[in-house]
PDB file of N, CA and C in Angstrom:
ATOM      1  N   UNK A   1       8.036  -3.520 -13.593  1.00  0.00           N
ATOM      2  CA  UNK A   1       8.938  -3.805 -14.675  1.00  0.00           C
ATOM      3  C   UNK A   1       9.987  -2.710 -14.818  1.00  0.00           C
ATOM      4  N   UNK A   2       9.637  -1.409 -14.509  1.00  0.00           N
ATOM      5  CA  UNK A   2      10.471  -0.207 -14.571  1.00  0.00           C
ATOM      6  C   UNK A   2      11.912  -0.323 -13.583  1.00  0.00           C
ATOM      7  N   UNK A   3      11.373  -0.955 -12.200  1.00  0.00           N
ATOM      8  CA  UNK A   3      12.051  -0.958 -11.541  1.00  0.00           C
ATOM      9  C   UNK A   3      13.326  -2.152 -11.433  1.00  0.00           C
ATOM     10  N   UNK A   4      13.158  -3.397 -12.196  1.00  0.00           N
ATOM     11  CA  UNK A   4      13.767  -4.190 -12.833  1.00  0.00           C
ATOM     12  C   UNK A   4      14.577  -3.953 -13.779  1.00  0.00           C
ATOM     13  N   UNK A   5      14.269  -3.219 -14.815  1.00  0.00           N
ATOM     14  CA  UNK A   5      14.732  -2.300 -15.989  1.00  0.00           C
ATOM     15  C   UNK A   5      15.698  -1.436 -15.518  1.00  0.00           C
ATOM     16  N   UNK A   6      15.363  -0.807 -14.327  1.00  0.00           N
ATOM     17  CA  UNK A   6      16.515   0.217 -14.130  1.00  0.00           C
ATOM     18  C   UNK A   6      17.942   0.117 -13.733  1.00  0.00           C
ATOM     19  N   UNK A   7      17.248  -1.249 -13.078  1.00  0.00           N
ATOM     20  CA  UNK A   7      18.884  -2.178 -12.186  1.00  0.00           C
ATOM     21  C   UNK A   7      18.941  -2.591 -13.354  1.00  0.00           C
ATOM     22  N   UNK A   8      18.710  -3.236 -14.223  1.00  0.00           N
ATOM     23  CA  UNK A   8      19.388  -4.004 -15.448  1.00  0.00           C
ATOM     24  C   UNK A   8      20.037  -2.728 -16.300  1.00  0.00           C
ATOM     25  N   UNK A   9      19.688  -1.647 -16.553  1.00  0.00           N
ATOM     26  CA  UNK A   9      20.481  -1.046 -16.918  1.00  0.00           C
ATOM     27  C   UNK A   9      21.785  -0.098 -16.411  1.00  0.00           C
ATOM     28  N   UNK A  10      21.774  -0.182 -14.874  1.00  0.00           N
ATOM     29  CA  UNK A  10      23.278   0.089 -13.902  1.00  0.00           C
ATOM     30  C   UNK A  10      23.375  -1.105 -14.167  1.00  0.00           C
ATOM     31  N   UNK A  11      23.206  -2.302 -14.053  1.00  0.00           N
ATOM     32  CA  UNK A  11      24.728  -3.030 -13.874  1.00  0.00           C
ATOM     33  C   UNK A  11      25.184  -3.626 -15.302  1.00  0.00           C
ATOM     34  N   UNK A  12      24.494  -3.117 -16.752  1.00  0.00           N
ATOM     35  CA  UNK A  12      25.344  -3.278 -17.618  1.00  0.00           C
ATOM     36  C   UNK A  12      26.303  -1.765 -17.895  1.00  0.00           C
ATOM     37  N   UNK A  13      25.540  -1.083 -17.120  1.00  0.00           N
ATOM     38  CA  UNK A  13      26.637   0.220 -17.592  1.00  0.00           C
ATOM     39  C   UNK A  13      27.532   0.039 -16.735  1.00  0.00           C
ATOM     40  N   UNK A  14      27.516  -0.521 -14.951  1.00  0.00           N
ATOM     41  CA  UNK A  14      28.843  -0.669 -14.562  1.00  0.00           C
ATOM     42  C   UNK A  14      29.858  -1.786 -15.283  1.00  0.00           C
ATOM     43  N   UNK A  15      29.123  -2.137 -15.556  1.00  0.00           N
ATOM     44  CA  UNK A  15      30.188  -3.833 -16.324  1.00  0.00           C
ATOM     45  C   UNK A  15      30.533  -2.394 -17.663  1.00  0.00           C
ATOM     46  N   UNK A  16      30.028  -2.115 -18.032  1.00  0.00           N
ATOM     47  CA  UNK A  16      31.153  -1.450 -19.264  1.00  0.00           C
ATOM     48  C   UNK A  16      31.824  -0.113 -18.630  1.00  0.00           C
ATOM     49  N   UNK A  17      31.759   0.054 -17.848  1.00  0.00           N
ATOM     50  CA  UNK A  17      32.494   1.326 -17.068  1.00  0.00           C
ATOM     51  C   UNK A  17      33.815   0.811 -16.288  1.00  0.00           C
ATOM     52  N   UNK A  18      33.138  -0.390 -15.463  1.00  0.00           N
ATOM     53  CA  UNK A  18      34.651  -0.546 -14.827  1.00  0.00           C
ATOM     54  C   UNK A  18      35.143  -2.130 -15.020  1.00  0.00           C
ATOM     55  N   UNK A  19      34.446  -3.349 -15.544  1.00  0.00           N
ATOM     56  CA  UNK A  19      35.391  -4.459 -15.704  1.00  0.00           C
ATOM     57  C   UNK A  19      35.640  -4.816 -17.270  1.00  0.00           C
ATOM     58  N   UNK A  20      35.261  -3.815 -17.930  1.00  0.00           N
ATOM     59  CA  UNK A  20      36.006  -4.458 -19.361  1.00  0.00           C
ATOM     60  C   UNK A  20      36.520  -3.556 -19.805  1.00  0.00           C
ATOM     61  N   UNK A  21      37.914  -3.765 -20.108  1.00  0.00           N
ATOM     62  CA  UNK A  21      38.851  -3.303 -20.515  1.00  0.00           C
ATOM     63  C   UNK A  21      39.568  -3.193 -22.637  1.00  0.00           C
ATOM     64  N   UNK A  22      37.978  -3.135 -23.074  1.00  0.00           N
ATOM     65  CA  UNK A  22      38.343  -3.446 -24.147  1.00  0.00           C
ATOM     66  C   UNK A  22      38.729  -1.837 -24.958  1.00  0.00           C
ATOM     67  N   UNK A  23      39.878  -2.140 -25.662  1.00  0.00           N
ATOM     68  CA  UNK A  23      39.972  -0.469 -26.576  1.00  0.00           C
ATOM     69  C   UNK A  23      38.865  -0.402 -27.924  1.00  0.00           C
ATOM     70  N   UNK A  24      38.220   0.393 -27.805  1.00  0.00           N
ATOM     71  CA  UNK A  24      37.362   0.715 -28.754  1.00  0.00           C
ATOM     72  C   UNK A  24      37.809   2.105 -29.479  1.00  0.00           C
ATOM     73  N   UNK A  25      38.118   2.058 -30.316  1.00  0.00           N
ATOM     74  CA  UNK A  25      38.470   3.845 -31.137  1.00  0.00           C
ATOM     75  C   UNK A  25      37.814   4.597 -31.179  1.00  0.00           C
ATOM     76  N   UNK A  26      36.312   3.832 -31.527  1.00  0.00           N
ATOM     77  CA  UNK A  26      34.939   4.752 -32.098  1.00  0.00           C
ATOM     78  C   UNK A  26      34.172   5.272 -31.547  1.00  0.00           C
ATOM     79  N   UNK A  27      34.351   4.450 -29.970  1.00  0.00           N
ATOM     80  CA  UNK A  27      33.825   4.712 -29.242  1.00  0.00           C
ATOM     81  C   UNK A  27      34.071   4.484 -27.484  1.00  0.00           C
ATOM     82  N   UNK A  28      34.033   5.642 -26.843  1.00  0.00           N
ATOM     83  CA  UNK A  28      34.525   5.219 -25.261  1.00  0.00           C
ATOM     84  C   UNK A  28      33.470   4.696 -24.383  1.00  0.00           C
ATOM     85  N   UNK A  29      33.774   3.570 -24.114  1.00  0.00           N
ATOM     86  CA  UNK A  29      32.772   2.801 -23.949  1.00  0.00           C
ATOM     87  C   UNK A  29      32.298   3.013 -21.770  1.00  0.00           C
ATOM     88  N   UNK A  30      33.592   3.539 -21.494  1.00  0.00           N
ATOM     89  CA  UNK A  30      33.539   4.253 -19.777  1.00  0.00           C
ATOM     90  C   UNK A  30      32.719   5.585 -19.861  1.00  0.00           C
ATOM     91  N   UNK A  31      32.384   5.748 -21.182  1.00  0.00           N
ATOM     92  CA  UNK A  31      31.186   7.276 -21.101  1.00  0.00           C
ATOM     93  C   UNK A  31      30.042   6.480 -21.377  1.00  0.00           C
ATOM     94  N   UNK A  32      29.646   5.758 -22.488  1.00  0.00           N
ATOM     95  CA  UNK A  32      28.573   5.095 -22.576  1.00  0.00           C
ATOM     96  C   UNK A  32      27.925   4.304 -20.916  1.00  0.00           C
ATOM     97  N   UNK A  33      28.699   3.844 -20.263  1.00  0.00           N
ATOM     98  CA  UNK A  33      29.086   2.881 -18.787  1.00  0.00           C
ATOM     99  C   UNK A  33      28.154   3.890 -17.921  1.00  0.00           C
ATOM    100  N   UNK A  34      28.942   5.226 -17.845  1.00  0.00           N
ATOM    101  CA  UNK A  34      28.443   5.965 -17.255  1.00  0.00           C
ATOM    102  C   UNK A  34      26.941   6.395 -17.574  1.00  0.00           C
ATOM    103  N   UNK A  35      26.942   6.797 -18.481  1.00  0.00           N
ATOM    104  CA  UNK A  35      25.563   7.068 -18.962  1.00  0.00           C
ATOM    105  C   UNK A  35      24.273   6.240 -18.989  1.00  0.00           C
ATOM    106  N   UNK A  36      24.356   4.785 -19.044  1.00  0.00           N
ATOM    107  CA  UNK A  36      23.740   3.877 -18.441  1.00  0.00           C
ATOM    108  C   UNK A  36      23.026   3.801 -17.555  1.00  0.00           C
ATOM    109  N   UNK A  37      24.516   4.023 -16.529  1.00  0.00           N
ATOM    110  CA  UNK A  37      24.321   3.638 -14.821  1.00  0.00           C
ATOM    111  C   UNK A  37      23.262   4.725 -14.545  1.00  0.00           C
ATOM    112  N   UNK A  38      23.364   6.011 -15.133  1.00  0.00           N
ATOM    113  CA  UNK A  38      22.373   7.513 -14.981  1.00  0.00           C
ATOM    114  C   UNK A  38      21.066   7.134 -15.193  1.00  0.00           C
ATOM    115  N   UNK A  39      20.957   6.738 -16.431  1.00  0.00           N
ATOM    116  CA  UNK A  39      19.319   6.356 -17.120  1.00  0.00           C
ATOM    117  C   UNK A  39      19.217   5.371 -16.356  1.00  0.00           C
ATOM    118  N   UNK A  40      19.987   4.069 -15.945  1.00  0.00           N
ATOM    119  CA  UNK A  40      19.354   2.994 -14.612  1.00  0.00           C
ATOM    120  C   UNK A  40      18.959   3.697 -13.570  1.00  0.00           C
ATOM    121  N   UNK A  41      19.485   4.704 -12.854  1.00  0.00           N
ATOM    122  CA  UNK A  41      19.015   5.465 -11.195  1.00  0.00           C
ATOM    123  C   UNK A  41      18.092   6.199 -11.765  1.00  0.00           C
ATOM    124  N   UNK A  42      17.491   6.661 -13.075  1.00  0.00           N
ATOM    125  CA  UNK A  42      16.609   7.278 -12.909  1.00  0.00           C
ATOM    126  C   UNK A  42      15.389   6.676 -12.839  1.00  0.00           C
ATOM    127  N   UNK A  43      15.095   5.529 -13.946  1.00  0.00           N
ATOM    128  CA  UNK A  43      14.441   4.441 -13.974  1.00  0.00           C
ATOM    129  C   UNK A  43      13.655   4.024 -12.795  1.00  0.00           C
ATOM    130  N   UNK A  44      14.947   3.542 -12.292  1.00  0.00           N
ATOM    131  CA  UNK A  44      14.517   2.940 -11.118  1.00  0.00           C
ATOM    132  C   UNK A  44      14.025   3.990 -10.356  1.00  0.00           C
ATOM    133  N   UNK A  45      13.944   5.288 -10.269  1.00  0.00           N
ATOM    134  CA  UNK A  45      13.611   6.176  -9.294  1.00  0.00           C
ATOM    135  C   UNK A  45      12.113   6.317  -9.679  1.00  0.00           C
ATOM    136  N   UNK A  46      11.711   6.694 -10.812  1.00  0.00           N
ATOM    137  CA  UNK A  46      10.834   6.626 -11.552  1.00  0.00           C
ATOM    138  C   UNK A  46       9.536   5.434 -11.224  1.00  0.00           C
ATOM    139  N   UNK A  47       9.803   4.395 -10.859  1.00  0.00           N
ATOM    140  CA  UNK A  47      10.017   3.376 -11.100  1.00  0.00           C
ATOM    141  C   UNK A  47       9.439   3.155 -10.112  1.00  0.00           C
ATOM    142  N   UNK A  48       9.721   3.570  -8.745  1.00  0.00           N
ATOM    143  CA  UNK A  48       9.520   3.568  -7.470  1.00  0.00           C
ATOM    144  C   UNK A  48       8.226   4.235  -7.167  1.00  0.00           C
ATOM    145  N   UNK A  49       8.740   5.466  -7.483  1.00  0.00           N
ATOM    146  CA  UNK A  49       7.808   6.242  -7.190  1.00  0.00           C
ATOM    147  C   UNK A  49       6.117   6.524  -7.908  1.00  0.00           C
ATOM    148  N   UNK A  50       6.012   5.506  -9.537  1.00  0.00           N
ATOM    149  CA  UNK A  50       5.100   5.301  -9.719  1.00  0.00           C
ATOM    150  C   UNK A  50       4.497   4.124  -8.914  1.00  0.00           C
ATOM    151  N   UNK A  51       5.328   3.094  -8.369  1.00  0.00           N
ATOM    152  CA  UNK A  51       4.623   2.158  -7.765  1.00  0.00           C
ATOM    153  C   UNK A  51       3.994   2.369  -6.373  1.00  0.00           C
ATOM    154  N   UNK A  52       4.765   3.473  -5.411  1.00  0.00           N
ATOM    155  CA  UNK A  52       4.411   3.884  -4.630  1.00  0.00           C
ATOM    156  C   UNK A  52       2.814   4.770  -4.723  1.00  0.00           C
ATOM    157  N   UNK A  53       2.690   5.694  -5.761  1.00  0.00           N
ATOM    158  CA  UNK A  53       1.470   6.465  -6.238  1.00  0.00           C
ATOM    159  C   UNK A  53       0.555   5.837  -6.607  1.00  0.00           C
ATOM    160  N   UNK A  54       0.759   4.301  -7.287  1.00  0.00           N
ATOM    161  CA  UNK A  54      -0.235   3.189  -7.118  1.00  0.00           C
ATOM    162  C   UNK A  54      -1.106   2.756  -6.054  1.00  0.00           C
ATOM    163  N   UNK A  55      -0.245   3.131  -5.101  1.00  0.00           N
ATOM    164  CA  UNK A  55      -0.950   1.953  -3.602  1.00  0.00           C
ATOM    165  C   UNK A  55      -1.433   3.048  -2.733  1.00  0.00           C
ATOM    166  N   UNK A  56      -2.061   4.093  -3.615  1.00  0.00           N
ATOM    167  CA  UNK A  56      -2.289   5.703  -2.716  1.00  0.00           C
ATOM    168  C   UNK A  56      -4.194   4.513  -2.547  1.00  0.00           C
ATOM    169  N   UNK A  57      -4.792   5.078  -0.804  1.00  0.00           N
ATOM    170  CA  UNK A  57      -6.132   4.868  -0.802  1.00  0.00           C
ATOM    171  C   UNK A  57      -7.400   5.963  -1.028  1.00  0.00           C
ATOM    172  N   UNK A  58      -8.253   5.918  -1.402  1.00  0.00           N
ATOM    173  CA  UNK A  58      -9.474   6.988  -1.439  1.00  0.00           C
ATOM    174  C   UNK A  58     -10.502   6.988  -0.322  1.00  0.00           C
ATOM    175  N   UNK A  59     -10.463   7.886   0.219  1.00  0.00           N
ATOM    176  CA  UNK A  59     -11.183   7.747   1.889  1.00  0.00           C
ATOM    177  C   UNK A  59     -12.805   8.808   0.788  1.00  0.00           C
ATOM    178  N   UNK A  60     -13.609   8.217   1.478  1.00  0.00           N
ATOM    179  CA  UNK A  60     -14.785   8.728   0.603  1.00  0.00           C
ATOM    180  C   UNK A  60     -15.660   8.974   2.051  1.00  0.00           C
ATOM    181  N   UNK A  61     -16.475  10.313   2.722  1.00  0.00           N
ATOM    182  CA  UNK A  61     -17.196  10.298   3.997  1.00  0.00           C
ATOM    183  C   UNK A  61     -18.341  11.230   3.472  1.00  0.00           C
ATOM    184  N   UNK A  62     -19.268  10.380   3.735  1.00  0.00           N
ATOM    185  CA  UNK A  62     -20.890  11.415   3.577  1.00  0.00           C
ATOM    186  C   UNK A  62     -21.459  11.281   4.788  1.00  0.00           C
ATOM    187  N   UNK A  63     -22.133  12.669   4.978  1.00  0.00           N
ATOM    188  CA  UNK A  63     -22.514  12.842   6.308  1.00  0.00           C
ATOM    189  C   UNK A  63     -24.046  13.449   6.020  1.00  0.00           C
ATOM    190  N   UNK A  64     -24.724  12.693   6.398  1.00  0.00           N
ATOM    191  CA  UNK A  64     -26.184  13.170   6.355  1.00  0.00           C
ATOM    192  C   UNK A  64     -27.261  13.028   7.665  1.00  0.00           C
ATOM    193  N   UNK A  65     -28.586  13.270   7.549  1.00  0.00           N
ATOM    194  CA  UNK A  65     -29.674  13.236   8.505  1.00  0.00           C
ATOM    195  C   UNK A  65     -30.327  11.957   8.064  1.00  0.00           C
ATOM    196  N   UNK A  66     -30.551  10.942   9.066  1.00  0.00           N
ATOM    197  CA  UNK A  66     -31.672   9.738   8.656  1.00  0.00           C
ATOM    198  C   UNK A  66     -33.405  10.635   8.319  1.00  0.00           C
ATOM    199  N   UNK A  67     -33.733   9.243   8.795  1.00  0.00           N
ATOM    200  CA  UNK A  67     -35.690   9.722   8.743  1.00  0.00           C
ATOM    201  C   UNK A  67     -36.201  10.109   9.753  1.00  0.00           C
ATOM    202  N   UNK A  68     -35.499   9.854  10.909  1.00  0.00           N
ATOM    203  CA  UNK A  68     -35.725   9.880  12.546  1.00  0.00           C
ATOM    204  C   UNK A  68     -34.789  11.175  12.918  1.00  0.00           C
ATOM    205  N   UNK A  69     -34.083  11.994  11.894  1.00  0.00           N
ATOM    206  CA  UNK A  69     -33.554  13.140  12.271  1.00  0.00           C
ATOM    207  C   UNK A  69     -31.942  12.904  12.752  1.00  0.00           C
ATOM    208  N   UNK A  70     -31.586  11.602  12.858  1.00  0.00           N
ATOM    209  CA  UNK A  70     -30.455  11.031  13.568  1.00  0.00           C
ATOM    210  C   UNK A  70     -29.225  11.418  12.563  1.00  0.00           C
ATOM    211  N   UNK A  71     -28.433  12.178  12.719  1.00  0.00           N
ATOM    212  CA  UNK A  71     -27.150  12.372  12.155  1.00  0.00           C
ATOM    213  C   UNK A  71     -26.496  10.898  11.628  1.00  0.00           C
ATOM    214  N   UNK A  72     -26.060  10.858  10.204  1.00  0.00           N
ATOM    215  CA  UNK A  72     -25.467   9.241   9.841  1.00  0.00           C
ATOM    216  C   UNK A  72     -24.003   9.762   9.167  1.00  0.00           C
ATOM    217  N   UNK A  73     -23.309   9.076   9.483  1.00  0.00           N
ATOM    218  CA  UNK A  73     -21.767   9.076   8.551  1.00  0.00           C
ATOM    219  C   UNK A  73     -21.366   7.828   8.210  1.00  0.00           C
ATOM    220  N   UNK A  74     -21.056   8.067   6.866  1.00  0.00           N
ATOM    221  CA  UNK A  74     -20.925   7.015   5.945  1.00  0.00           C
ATOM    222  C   UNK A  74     -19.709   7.599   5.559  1.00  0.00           C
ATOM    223  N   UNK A  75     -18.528   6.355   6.060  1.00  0.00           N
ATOM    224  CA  UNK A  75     -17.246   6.149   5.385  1.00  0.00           C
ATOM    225  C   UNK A  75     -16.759   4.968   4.049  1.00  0.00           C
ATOM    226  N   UNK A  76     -16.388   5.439   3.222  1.00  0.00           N
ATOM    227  CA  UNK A  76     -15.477   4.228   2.441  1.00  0.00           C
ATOM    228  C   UNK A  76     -14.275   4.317   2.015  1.00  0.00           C
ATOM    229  N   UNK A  77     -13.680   3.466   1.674  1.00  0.00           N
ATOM    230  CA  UNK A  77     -12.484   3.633   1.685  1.00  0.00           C
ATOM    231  C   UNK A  77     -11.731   2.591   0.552  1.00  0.00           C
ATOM    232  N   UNK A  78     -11.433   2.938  -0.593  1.00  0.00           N
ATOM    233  CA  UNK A  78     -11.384   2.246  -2.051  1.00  0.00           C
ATOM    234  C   UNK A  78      -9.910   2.145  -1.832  1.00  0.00           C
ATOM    235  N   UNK A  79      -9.105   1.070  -2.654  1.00  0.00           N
ATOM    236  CA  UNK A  79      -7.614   1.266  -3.040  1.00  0.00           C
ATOM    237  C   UNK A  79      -7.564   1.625  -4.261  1.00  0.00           C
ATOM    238  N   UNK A  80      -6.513   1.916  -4.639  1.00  0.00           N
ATOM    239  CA  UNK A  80      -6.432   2.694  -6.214  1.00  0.00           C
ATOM    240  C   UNK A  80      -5.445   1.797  -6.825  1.00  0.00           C
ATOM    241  N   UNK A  81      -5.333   1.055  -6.274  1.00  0.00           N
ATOM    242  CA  UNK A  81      -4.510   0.038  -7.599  1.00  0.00           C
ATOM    243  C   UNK A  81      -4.974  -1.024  -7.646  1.00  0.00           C
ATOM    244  N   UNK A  82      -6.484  -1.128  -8.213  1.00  0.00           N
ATOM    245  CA  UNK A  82      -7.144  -2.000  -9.011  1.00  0.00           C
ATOM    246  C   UNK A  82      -6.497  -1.946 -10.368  1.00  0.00           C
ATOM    247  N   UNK A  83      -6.392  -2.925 -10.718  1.00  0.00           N
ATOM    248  CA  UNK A  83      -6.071  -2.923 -12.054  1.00  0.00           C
ATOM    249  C   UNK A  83      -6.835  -4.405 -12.738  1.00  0.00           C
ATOM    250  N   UNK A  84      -7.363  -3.786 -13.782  1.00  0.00           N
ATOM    251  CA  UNK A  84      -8.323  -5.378 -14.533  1.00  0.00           C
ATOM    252  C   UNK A  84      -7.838  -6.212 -15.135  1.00  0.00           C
ATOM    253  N   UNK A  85      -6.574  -5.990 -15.406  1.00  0.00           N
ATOM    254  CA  UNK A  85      -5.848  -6.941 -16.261  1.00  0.00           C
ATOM    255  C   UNK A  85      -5.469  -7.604 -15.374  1.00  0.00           C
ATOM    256  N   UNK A  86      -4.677  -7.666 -13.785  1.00  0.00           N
ATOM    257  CA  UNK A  86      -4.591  -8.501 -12.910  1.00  0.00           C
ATOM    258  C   UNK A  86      -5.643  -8.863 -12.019  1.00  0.00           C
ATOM    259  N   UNK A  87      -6.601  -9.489 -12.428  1.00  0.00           N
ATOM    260  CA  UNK A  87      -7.507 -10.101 -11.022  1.00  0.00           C
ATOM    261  C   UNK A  87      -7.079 -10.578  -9.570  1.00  0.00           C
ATOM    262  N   UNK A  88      -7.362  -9.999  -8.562  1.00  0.00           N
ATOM    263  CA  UNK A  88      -7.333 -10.191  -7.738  1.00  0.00           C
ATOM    264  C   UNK A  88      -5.873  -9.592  -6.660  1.00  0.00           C
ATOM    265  N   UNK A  89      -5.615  -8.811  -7.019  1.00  0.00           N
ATOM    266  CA  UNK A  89      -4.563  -7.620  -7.030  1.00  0.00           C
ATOM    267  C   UNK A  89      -5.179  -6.859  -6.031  1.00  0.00           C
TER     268      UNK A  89
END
């Protein structure tokens, strides 16, 4: 959603930065434009990079002796973006 959010907020700050041409007194609306488009690239950067830190995996390895003396390694390997509110994710 962040990353949706962030483009929605560049392209209303470019639409008030560079295609409307309205005079406002109170306010300059090509600084507001700008300032937008900033908080959109960050967003979205933000945005990214939590979704990326989502899809990190957990490598889990135990290494032990059986009953017969036989060396055993036990790997697993979990994803980390379970999440319970989406089943099957």
């Amino acid at each position: 959603m962040s990353i949706g959010f962030g483009i929605f907020l560049f392209v209303v700050g470019a639409i008030l930065a560079f295609a409307l041409e309205i005079d406002a007194g109170w306010i300059d609306l090509d600084l507001v434009g700008y300032l937008l488009m900033g908080a959109g690239a960050i967003v979205f950067v933000l945005g990214l990079v939590f979704a990326l830190r989502k899809r990190q995996s957990i490598t889990t390895e135990r290494t032990g002796v059986d009953a017969s003396g036989e060396r055993v390694t036990q790997r697993t390997v979990a994803r980390d973006d379970a999440d319970p509110t989406h089943p099957g994710r």
